[in-house]
PDB file of N, CA and C in Angstrom:
ATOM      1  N   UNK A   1       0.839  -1.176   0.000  1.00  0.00           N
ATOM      2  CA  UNK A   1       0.000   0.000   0.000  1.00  0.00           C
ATOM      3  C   UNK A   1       0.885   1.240   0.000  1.00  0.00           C
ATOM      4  N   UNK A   2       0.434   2.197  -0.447  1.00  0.00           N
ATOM      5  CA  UNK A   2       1.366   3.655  -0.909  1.00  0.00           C
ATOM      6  C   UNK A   2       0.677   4.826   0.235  1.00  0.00           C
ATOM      7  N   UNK A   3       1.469   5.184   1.118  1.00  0.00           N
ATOM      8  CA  UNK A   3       1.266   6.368   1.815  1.00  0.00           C
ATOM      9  C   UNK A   3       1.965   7.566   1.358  1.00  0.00           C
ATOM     10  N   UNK A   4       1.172   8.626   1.562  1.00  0.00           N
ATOM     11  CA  UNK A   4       2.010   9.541   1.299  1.00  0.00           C
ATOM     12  C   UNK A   4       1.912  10.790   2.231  1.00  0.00           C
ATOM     13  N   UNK A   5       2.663  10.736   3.012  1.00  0.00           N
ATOM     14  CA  UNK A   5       2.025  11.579   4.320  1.00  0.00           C
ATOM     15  C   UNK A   5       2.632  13.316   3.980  1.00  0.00           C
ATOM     16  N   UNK A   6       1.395  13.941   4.244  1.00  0.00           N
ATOM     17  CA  UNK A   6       1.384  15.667   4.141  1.00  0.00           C
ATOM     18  C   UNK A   6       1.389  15.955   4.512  1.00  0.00           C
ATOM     19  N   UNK A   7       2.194  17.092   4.678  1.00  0.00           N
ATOM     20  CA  UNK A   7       2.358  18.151   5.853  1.00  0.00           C
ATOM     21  C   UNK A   7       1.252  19.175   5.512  1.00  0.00           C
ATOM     22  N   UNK A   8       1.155  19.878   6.713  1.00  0.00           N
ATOM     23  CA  UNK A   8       0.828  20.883   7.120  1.00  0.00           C
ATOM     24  C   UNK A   8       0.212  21.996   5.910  1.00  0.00           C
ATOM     25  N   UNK A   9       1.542  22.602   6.334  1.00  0.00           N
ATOM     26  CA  UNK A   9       1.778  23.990   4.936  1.00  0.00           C
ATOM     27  C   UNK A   9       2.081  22.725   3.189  1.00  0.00           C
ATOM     28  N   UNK A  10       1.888  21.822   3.254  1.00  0.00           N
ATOM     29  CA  UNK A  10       2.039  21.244   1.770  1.00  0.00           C
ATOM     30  C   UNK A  10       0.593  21.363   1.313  1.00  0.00           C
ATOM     31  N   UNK A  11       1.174  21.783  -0.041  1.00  0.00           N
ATOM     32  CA  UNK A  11      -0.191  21.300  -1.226  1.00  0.00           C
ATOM     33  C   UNK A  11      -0.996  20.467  -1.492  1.00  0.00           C
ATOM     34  N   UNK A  12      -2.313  19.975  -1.804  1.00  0.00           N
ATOM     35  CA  UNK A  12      -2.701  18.931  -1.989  1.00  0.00           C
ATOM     36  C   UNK A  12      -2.302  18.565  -2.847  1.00  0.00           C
ATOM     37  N   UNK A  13      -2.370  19.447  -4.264  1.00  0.00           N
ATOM     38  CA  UNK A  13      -1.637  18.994  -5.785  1.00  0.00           C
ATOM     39  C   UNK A  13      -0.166  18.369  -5.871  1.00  0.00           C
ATOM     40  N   UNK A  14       0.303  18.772  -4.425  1.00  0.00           N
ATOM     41  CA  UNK A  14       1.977  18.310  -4.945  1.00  0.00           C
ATOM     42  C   UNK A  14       2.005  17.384  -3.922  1.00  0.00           C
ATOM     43  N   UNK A  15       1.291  16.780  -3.200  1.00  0.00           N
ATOM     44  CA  UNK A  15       1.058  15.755  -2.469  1.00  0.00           C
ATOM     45  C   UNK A  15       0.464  14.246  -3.165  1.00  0.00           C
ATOM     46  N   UNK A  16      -0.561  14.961  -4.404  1.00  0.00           N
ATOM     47  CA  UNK A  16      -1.398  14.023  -5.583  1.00  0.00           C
ATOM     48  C   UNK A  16      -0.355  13.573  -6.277  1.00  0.00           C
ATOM     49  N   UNK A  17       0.448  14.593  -6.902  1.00  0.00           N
ATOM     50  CA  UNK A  17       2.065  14.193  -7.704  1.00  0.00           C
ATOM     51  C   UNK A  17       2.559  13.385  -7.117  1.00  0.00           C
ATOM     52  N   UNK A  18       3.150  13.332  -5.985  1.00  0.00           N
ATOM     53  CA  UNK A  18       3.662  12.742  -5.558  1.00  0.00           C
ATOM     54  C   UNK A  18       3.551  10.979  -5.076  1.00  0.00           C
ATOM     55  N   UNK A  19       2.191  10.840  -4.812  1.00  0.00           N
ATOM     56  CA  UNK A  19       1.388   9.819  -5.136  1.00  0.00           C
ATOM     57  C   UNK A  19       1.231   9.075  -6.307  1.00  0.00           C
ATOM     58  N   UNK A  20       1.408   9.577  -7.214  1.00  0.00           N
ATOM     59  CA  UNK A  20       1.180   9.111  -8.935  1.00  0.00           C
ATOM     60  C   UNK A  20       2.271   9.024  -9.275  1.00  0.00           C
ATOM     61  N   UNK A  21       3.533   9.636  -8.865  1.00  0.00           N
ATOM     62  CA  UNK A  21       4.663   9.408  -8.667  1.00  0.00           C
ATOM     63  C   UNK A  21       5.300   7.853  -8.458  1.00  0.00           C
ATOM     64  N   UNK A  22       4.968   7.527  -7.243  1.00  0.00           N
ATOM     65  CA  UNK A  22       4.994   6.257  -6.389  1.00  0.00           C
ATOM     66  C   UNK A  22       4.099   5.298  -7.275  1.00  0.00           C
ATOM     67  N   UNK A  23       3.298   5.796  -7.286  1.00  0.00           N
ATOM     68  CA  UNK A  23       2.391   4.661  -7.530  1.00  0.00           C
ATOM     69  C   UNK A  23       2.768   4.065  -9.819  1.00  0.00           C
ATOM     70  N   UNK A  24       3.155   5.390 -10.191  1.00  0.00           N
ATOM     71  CA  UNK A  24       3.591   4.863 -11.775  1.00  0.00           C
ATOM     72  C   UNK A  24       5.077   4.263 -11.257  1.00  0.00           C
ATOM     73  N   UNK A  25       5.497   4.469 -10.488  1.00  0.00           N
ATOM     74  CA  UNK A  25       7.048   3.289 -10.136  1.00  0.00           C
ATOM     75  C   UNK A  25       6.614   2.537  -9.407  1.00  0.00           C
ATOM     76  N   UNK A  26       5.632   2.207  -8.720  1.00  0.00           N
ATOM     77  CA  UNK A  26       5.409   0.082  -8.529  1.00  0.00           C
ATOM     78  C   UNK A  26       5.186  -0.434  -9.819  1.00  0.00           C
ATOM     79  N   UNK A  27       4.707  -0.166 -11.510  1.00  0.00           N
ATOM     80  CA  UNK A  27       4.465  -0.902 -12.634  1.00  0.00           C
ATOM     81  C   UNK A  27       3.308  -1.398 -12.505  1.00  0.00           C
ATOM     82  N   UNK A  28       2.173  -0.996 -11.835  1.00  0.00           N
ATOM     83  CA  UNK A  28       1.190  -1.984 -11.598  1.00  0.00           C
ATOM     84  C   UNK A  28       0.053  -1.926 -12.735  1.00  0.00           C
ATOM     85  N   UNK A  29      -0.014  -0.642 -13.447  1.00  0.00           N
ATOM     86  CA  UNK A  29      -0.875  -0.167 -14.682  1.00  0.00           C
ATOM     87  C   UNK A  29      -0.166  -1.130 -15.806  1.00  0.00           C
ATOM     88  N   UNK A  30       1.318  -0.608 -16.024  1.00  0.00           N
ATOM     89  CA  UNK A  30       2.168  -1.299 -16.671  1.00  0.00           C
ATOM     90  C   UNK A  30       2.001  -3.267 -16.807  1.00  0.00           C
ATOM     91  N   UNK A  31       2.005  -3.731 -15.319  1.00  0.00           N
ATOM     92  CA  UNK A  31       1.262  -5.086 -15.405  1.00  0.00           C
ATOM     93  C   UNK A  31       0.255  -5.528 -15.905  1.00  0.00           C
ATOM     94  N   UNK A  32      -0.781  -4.765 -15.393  1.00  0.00           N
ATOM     95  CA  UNK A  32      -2.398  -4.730 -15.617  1.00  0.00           C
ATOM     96  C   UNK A  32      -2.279  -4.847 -16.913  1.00  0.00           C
ATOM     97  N   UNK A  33      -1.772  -4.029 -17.931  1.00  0.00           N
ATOM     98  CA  UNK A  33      -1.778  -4.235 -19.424  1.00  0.00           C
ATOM     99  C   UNK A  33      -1.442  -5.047 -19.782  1.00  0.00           C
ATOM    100  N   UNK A  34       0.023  -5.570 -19.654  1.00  0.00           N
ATOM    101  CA  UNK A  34       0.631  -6.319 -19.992  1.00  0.00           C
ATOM    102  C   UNK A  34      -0.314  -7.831 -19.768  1.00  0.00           C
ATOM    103  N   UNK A  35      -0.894  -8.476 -18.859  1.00  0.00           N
ATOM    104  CA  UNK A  35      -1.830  -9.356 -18.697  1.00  0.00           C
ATOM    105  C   UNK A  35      -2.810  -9.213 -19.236  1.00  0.00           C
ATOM    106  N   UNK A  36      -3.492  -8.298 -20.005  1.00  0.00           N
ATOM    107  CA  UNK A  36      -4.853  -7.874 -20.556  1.00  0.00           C
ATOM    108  C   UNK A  36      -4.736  -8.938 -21.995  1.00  0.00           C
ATOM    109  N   UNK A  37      -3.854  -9.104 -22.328  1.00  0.00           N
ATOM    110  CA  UNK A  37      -3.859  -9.862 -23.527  1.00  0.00           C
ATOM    111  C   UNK A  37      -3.031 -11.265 -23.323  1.00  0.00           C
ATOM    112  N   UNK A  38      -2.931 -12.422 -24.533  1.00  0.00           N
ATOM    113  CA  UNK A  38      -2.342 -13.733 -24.120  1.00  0.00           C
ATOM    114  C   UNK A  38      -1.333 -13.298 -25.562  1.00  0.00           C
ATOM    115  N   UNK A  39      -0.016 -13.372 -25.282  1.00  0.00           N
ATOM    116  CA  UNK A  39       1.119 -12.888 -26.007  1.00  0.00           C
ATOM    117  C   UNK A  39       1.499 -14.212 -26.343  1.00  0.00           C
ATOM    118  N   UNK A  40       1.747 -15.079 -27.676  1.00  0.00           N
ATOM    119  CA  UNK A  40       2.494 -16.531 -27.894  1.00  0.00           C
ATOM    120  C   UNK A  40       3.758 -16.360 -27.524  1.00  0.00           C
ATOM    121  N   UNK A  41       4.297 -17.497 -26.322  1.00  0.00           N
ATOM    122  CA  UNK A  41       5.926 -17.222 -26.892  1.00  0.00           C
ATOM    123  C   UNK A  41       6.522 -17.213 -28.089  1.00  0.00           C
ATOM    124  N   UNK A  42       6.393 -17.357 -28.721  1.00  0.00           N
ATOM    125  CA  UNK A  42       7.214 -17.079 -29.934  1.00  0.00           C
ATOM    126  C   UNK A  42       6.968 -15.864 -30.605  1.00  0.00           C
ATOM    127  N   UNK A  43       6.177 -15.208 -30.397  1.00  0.00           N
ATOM    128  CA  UNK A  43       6.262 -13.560 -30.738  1.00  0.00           C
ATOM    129  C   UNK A  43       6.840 -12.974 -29.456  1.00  0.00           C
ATOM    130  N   UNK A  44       6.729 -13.732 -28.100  1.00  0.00           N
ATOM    131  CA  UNK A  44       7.552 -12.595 -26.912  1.00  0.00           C
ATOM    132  C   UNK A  44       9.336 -13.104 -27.521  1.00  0.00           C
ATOM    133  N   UNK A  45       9.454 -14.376 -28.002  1.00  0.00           N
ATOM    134  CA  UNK A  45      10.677 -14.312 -28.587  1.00  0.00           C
ATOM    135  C   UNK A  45      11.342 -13.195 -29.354  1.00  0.00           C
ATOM    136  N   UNK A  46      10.756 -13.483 -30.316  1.00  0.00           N
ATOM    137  CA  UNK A  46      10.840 -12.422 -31.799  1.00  0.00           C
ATOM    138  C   UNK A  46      11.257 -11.582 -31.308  1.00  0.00           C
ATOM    139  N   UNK A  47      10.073 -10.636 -30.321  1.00  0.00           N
ATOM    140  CA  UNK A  47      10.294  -9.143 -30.254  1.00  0.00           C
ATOM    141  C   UNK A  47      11.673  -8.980 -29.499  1.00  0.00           C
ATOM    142  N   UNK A  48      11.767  -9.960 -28.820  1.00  0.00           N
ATOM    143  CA  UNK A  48      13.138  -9.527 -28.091  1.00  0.00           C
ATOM    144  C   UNK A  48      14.081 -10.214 -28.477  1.00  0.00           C
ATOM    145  N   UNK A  49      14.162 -10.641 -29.371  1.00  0.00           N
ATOM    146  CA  UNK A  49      15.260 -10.714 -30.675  1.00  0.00           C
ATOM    147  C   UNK A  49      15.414  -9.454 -31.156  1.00  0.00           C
ATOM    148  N   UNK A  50      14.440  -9.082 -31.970  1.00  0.00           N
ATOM    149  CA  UNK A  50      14.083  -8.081 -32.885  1.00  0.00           C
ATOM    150  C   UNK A  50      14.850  -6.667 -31.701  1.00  0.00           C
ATOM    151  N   UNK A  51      14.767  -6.505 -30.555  1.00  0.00           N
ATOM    152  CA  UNK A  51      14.838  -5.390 -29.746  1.00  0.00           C
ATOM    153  C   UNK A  51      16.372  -5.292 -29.731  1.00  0.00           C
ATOM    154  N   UNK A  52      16.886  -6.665 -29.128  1.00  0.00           N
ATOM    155  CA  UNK A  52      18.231  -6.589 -29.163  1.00  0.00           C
ATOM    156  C   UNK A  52      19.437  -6.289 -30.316  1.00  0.00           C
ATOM    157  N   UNK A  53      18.623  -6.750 -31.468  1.00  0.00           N
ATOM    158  CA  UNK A  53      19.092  -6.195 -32.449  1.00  0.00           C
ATOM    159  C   UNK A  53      18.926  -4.853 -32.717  1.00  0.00           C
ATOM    160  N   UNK A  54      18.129  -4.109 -32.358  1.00  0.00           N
ATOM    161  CA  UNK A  54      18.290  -2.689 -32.374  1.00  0.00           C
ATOM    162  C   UNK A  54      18.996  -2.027 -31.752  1.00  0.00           C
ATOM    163  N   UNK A  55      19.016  -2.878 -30.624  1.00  0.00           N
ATOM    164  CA  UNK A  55      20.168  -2.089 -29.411  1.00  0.00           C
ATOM    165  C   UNK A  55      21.495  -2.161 -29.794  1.00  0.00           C
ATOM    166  N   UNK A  56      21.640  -3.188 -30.456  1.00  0.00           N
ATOM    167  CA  UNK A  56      23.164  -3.576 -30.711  1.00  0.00           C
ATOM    168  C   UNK A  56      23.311  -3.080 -31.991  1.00  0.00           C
ATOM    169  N   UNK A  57      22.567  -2.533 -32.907  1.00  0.00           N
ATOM    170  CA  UNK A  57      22.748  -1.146 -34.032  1.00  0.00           C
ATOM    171  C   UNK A  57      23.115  -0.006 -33.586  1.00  0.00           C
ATOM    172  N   UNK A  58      22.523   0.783 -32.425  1.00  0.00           N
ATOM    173  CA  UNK A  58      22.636   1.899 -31.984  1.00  0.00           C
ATOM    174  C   UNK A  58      23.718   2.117 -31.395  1.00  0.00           C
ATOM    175  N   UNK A  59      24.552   0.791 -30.592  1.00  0.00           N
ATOM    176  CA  UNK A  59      25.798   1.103 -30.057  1.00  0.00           C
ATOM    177  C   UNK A  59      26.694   0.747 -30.674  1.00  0.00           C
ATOM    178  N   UNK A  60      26.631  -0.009 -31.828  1.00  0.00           N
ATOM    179  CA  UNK A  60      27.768  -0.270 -32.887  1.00  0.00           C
ATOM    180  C   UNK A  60      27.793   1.570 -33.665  1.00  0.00           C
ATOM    181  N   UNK A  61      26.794   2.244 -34.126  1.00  0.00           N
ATOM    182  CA  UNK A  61      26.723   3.857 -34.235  1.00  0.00           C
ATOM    183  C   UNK A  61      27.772   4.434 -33.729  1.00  0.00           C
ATOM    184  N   UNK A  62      27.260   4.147 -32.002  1.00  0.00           N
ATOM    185  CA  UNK A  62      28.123   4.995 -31.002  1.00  0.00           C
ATOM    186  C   UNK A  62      29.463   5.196 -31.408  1.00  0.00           C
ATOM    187  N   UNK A  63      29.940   3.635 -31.491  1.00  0.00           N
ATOM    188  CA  UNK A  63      31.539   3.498 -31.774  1.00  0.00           C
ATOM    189  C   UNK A  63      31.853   4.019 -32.581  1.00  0.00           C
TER     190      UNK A  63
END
């Protein structure tokens, strides 16, 4: 569970930020999606084939 304890003289708005903050870094929206659909392994393969090969374009660039 996510607390976010406020002071006094603090904002509500920058208290809300701060909350949505926390709460978009547990991944839990990010999960929720990610489970919303049934992905074949062999396309979660692919893509991360396919990814790593991009990565390893961009830093062969670098050099």
């Amino acid at each position: 569970m996510i607390v976010v304890p406020v002071k006094e003289s603090e904002n509500i708005e920058r208290a809300l930020k701060r909350f949505k903050r926390k709460f978009e870094k547990t991944g839990v929206v990010k999960e929720l999606r990610r489970r919303q659909c049934f992905d074949k392994p062999s396309i979660i393969k692919r893509e991360q084939k396919n990814r790593a090969v991009y990565v390893q374009k961009l830093q062969q660039r670098e050099d």
